[in-house]
PDB file of N, CA and C in Angstrom:
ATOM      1  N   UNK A   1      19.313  -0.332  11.732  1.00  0.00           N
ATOM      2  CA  UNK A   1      19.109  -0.300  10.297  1.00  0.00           C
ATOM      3  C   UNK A   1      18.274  -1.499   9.883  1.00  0.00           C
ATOM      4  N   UNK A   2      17.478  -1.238   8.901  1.00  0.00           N
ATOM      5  CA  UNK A   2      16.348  -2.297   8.536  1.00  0.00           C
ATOM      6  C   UNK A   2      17.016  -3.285   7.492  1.00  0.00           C
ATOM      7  N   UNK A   3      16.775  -4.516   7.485  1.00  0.00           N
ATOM      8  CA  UNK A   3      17.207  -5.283   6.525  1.00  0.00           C
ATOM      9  C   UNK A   3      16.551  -4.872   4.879  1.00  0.00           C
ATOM     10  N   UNK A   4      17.285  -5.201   4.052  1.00  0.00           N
ATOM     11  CA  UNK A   4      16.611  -4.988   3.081  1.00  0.00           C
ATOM     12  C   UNK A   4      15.710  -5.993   2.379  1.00  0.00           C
ATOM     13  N   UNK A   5      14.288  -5.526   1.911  1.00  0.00           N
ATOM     14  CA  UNK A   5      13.735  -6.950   1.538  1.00  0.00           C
ATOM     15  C   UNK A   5      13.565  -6.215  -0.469  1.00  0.00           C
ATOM     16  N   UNK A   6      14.267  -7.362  -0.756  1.00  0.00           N
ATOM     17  CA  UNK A   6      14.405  -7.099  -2.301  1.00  0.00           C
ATOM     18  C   UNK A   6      12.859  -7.976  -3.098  1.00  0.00           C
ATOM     19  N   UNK A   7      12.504  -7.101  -4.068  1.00  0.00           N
ATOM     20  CA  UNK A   7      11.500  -7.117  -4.808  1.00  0.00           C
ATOM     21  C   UNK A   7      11.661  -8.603  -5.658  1.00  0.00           C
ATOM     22  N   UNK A   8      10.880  -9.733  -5.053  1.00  0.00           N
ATOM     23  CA  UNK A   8      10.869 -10.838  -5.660  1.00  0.00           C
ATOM     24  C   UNK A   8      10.412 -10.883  -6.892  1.00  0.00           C
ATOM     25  N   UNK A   9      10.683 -11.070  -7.985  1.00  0.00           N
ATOM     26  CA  UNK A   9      10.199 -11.088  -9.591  1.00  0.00           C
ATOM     27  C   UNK A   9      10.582  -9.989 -10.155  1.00  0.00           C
ATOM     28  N   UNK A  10      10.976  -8.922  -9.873  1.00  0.00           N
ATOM     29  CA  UNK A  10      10.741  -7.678 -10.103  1.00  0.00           C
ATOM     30  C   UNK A  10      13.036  -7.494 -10.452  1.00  0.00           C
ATOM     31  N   UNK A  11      13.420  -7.197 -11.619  1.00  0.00           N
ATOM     32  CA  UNK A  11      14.717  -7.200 -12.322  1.00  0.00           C
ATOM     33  C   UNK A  11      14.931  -6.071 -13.068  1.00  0.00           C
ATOM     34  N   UNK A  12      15.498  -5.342 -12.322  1.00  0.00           N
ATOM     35  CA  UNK A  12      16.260  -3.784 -13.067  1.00  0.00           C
ATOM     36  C   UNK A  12      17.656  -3.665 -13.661  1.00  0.00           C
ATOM     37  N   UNK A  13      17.084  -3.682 -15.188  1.00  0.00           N
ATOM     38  CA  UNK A  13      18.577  -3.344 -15.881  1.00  0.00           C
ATOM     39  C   UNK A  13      18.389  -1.753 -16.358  1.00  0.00           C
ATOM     40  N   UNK A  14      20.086  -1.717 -16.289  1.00  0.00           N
ATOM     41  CA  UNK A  14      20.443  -0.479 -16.934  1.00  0.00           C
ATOM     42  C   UNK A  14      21.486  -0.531 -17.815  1.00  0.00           C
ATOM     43  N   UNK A  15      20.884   0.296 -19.250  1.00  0.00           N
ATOM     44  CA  UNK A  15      22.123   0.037 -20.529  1.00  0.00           C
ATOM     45  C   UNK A  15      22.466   0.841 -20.004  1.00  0.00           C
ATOM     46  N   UNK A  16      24.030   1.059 -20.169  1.00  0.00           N
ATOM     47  CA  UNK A  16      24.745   2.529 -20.439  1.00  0.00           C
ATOM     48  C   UNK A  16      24.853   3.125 -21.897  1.00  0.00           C
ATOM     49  N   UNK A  17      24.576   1.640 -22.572  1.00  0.00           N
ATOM     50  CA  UNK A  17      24.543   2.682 -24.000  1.00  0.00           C
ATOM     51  C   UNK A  17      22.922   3.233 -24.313  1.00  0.00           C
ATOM     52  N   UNK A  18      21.895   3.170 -23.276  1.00  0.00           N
ATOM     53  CA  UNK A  18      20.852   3.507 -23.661  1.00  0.00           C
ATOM     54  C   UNK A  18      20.617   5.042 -23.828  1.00  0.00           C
ATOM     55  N   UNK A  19      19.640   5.743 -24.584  1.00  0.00           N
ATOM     56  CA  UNK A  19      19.377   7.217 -24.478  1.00  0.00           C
ATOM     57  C   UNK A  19      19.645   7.770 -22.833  1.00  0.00           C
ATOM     58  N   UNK A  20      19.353   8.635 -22.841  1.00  0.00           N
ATOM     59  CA  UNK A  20      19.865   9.386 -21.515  1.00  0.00           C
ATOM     60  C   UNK A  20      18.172   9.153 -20.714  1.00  0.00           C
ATOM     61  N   UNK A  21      17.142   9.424 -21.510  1.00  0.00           N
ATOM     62  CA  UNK A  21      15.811   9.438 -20.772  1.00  0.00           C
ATOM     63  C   UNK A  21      15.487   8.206 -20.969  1.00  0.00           C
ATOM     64  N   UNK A  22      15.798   6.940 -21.048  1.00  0.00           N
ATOM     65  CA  UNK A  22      16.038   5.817 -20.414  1.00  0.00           C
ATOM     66  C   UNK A  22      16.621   5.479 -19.220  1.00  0.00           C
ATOM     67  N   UNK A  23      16.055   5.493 -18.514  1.00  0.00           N
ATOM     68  CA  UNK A  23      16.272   5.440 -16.864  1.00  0.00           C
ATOM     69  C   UNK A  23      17.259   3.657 -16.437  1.00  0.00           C
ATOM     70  N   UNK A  24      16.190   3.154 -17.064  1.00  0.00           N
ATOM     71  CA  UNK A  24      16.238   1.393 -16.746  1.00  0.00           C
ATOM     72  C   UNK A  24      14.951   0.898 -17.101  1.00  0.00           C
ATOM     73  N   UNK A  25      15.672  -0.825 -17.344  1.00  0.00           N
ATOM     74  CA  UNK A  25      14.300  -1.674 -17.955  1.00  0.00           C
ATOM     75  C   UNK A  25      14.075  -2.456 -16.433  1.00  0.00           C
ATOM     76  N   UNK A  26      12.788  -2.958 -16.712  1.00  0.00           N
ATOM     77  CA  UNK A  26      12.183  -3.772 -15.572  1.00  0.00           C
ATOM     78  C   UNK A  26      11.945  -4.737 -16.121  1.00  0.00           C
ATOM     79  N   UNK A  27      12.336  -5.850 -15.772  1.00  0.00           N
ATOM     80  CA  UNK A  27      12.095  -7.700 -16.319  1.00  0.00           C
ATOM     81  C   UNK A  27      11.193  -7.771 -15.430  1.00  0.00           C
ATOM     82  N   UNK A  28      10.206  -8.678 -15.295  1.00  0.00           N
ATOM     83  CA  UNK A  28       8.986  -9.125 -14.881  1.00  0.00           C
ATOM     84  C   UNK A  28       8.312 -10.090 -14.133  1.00  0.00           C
ATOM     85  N   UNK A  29       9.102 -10.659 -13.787  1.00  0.00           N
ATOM     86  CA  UNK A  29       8.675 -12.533 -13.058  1.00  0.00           C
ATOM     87  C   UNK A  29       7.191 -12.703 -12.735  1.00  0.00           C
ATOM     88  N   UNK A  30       5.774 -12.344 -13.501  1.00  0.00           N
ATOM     89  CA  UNK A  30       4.664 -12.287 -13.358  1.00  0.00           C
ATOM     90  C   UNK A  30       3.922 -13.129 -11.932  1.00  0.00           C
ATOM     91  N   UNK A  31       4.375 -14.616 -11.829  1.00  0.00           N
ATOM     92  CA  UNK A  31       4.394 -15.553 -11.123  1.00  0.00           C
ATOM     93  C   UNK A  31       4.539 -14.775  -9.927  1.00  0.00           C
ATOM     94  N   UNK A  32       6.249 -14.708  -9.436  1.00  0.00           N
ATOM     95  CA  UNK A  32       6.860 -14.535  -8.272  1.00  0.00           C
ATOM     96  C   UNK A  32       6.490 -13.043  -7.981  1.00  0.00           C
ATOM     97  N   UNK A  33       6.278 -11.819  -8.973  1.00  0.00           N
ATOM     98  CA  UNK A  33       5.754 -10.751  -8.416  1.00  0.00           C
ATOM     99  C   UNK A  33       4.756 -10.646  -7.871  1.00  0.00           C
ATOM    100  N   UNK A  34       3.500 -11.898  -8.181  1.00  0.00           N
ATOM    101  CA  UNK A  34       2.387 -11.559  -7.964  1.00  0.00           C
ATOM    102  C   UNK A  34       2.361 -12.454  -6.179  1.00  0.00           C
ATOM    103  N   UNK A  35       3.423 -13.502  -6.359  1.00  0.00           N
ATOM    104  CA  UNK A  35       3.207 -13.792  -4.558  1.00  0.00           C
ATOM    105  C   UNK A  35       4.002 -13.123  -3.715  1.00  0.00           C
ATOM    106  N   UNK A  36       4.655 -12.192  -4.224  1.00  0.00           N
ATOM    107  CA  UNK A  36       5.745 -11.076  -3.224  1.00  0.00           C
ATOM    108  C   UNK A  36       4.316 -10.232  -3.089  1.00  0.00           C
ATOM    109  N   UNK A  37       3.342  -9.612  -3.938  1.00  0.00           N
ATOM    110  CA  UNK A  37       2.260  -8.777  -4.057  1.00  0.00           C
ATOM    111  C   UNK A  37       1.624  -8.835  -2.670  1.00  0.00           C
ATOM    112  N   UNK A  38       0.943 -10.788  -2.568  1.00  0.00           N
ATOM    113  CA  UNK A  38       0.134 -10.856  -1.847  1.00  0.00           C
ATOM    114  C   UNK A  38       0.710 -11.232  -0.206  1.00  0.00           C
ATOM    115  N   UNK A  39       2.908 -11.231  -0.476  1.00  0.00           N
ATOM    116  CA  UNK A  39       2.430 -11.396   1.027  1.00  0.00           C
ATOM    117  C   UNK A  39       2.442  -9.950   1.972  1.00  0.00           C
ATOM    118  N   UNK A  40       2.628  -8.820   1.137  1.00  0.00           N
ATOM    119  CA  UNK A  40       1.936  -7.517   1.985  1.00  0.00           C
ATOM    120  C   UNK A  40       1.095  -7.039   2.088  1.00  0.00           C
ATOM    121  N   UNK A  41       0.842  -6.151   3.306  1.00  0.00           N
ATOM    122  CA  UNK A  41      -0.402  -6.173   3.908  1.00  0.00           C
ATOM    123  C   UNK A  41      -0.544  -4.865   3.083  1.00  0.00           C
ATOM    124  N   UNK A  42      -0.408  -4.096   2.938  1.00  0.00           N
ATOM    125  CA  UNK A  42      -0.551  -2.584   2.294  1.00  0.00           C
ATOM    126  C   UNK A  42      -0.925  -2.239   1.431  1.00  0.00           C
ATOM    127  N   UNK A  43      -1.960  -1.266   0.995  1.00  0.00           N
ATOM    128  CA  UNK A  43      -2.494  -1.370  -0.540  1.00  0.00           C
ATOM    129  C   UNK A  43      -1.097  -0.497  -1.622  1.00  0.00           C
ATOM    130  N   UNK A  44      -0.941   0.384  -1.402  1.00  0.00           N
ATOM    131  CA  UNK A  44       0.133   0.982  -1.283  1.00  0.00           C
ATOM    132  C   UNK A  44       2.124  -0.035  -1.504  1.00  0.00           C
ATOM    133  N   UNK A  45       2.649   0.367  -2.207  1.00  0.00           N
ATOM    134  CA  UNK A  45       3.984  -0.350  -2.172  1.00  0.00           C
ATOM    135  C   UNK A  45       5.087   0.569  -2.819  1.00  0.00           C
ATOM    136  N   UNK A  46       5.776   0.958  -2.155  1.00  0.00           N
ATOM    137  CA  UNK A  46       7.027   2.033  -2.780  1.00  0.00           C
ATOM    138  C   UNK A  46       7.856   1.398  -2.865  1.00  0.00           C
ATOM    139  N   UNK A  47       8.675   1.195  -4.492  1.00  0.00           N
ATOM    140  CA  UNK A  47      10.008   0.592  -4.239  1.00  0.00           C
ATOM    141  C   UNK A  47      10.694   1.401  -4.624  1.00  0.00           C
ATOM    142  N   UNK A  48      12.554   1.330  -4.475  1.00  0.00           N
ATOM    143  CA  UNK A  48      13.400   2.126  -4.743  1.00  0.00           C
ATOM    144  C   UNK A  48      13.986   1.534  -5.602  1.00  0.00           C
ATOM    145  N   UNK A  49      14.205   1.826  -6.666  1.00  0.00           N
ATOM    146  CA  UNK A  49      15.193   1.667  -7.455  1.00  0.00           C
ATOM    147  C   UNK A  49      16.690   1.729  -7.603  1.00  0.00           C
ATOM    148  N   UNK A  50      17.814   1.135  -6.882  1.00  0.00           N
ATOM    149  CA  UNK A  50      19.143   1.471  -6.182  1.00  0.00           C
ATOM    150  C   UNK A  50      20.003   0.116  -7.405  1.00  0.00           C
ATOM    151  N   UNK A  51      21.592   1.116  -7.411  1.00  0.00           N
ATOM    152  CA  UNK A  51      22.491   0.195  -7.970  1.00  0.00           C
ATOM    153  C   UNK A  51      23.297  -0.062  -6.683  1.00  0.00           C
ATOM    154  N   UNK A  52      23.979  -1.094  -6.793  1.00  0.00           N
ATOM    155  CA  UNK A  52      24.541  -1.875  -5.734  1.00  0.00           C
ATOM    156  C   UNK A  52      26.360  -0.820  -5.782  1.00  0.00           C
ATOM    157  N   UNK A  53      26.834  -1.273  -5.160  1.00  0.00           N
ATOM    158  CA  UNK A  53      28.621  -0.744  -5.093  1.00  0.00           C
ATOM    159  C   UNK A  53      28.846  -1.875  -6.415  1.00  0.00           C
ATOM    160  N   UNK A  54      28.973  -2.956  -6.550  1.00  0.00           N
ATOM    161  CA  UNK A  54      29.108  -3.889  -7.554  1.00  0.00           C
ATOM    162  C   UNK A  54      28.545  -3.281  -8.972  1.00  0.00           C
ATOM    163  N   UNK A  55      27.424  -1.952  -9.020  1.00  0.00           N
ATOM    164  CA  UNK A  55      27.000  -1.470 -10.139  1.00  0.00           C
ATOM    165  C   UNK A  55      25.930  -2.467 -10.964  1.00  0.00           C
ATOM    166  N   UNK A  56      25.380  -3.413 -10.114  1.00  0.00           N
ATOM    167  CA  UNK A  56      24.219  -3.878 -10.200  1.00  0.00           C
ATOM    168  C   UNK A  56      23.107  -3.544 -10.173  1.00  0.00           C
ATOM    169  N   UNK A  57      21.978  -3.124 -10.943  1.00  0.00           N
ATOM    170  CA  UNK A  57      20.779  -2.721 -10.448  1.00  0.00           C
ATOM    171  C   UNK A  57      19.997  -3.264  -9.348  1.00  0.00           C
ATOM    172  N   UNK A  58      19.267  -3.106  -8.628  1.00  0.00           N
ATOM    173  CA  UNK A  58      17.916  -4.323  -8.223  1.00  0.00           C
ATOM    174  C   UNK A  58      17.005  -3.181  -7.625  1.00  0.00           C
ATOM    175  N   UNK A  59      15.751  -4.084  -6.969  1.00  0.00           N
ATOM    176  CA  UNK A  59      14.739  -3.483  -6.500  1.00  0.00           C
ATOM    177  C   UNK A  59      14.108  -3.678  -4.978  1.00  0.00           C
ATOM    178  N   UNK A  60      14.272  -2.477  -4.619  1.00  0.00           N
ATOM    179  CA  UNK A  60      13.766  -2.492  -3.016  1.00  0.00           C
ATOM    180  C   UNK A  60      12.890  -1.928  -2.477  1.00  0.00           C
ATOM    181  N   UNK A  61      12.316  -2.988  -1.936  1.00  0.00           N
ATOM    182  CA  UNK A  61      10.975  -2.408  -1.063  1.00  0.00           C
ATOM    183  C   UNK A  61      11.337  -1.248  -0.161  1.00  0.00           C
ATOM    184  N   UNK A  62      10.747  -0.091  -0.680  1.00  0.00           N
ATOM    185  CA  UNK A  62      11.060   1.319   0.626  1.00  0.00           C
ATOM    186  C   UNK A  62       9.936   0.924   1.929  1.00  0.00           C
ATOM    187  N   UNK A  63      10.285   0.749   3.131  1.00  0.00           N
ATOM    188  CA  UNK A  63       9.896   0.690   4.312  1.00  0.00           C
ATOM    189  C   UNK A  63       9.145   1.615   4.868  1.00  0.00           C
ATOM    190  N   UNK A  64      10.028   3.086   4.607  1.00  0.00           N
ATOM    191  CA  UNK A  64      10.074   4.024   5.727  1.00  0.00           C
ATOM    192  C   UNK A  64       8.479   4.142   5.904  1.00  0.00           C
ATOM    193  N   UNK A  65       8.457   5.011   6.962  1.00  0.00           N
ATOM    194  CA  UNK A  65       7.282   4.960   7.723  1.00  0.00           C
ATOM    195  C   UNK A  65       7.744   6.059   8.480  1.00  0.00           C
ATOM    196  N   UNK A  66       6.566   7.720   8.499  1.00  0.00           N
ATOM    197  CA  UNK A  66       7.423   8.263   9.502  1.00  0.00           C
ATOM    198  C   UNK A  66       6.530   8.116  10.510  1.00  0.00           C
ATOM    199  N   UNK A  67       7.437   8.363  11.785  1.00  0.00           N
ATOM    200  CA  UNK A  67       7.255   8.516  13.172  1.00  0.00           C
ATOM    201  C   UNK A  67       5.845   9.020  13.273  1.00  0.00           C
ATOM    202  N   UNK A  68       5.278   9.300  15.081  1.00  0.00           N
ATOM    203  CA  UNK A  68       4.029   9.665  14.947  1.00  0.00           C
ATOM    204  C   UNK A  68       3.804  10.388  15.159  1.00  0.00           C
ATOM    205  N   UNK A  69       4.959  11.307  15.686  1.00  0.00           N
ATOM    206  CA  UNK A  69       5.737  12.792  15.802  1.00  0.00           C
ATOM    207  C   UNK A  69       5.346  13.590  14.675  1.00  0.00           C
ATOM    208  N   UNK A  70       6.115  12.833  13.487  1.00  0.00           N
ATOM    209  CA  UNK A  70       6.203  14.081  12.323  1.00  0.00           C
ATOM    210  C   UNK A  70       4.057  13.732  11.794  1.00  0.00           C
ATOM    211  N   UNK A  71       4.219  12.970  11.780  1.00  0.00           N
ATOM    212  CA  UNK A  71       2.929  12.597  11.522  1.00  0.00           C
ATOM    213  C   UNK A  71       1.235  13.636  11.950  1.00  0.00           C
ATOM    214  N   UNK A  72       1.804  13.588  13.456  1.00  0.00           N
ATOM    215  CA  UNK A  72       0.938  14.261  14.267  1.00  0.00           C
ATOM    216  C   UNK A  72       1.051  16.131  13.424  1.00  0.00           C
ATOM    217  N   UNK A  73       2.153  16.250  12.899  1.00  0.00           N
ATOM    218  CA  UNK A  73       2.226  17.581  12.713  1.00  0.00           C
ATOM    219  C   UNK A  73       1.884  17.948  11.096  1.00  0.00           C
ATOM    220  N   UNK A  74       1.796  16.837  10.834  1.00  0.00           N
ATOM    221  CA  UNK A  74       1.585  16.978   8.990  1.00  0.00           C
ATOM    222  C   UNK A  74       0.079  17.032   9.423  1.00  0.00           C
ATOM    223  N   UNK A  75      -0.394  16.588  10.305  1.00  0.00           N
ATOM    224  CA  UNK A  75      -2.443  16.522  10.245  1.00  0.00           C
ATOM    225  C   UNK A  75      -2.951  17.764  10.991  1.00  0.00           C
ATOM    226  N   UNK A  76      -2.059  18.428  11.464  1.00  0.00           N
ATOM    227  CA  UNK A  76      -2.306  19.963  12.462  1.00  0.00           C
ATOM    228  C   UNK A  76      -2.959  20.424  11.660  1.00  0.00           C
ATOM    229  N   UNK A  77      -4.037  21.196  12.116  1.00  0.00           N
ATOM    230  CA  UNK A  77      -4.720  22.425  11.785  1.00  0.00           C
ATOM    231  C   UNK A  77      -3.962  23.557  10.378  1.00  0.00           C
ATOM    232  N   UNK A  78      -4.393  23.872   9.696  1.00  0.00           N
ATOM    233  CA  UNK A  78      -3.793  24.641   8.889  1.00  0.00           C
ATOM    234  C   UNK A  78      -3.845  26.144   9.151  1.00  0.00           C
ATOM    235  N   UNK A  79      -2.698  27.072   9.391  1.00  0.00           N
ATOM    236  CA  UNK A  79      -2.761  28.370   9.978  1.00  0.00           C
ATOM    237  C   UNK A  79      -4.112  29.021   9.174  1.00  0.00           C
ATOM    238  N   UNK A  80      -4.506  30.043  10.155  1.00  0.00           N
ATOM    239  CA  UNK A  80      -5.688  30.736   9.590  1.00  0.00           C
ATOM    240  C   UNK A  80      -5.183  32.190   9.876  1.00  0.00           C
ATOM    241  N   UNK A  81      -5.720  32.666   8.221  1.00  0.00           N
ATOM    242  CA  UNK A  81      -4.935  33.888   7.543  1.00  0.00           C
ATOM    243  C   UNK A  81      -5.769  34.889   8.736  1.00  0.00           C
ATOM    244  N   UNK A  82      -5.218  36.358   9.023  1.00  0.00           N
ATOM    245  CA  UNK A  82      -5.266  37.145   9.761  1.00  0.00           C
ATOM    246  C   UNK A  82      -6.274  37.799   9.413  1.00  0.00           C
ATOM    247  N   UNK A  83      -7.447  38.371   9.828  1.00  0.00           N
ATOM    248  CA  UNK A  83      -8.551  39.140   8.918  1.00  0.00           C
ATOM    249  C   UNK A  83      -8.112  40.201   8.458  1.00  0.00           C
ATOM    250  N   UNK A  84      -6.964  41.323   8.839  1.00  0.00           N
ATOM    251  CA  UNK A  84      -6.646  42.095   7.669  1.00  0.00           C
ATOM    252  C   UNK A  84      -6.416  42.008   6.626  1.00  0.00           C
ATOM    253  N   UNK A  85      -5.727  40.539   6.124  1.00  0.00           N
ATOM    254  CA  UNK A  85      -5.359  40.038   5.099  1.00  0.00           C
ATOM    255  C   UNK A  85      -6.467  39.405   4.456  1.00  0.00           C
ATOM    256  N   UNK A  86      -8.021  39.818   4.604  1.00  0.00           N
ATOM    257  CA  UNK A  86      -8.733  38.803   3.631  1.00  0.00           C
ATOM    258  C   UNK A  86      -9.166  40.004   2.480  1.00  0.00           C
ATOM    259  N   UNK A  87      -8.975  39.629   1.044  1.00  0.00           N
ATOM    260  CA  UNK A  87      -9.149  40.080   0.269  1.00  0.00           C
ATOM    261  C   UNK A  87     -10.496  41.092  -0.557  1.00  0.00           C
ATOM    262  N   UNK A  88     -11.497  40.383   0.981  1.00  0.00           N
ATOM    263  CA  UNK A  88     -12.904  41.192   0.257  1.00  0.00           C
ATOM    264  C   UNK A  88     -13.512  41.742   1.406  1.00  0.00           C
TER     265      UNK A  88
END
């Protein structure tokens, strides 16, 4: 299991008395977000949004990465329709 690396600057609250399509607020640490920014290499950055067992919000860098397995099969060739089935 991967350690978790939590989103430096980056602070998720959640009202409960907020509307329902209020998800959560994000506080900002402009500073510290912007050197968590530059120490990844990726243009790209997915975080997850997770409450703790404690019912804490925070913010986590999503990792995953798939394999080169599933990978190899998402770039396969795309089936080619049967010529009875072409429309003209």
């Amino acid at each position: 299991m991967n350690d978790k690396i939590f989103v430096n600057g980056m602070v998720v609250k959640r009202n409960d008395n907020a509307p329902e399509y209020v998800l959560a607020n994000l506080s900002i640490k402009r500073t510290d977000l912007i050197d968590f920014l530059r120490q990844q290499d990726s243009d790209w950055l997915n975080v997850a949004l997770k409450r703790a067992k404690s019912g804490k919000c925070y913010a986590e860098l999503d990792t995953w990465k798939p394999s080169e397995k599933l990978a190899d099969v998402a770039r396969g060739p795309a089936p080619a329709a049967p010529d009875d089935e072409i429309p003209f």
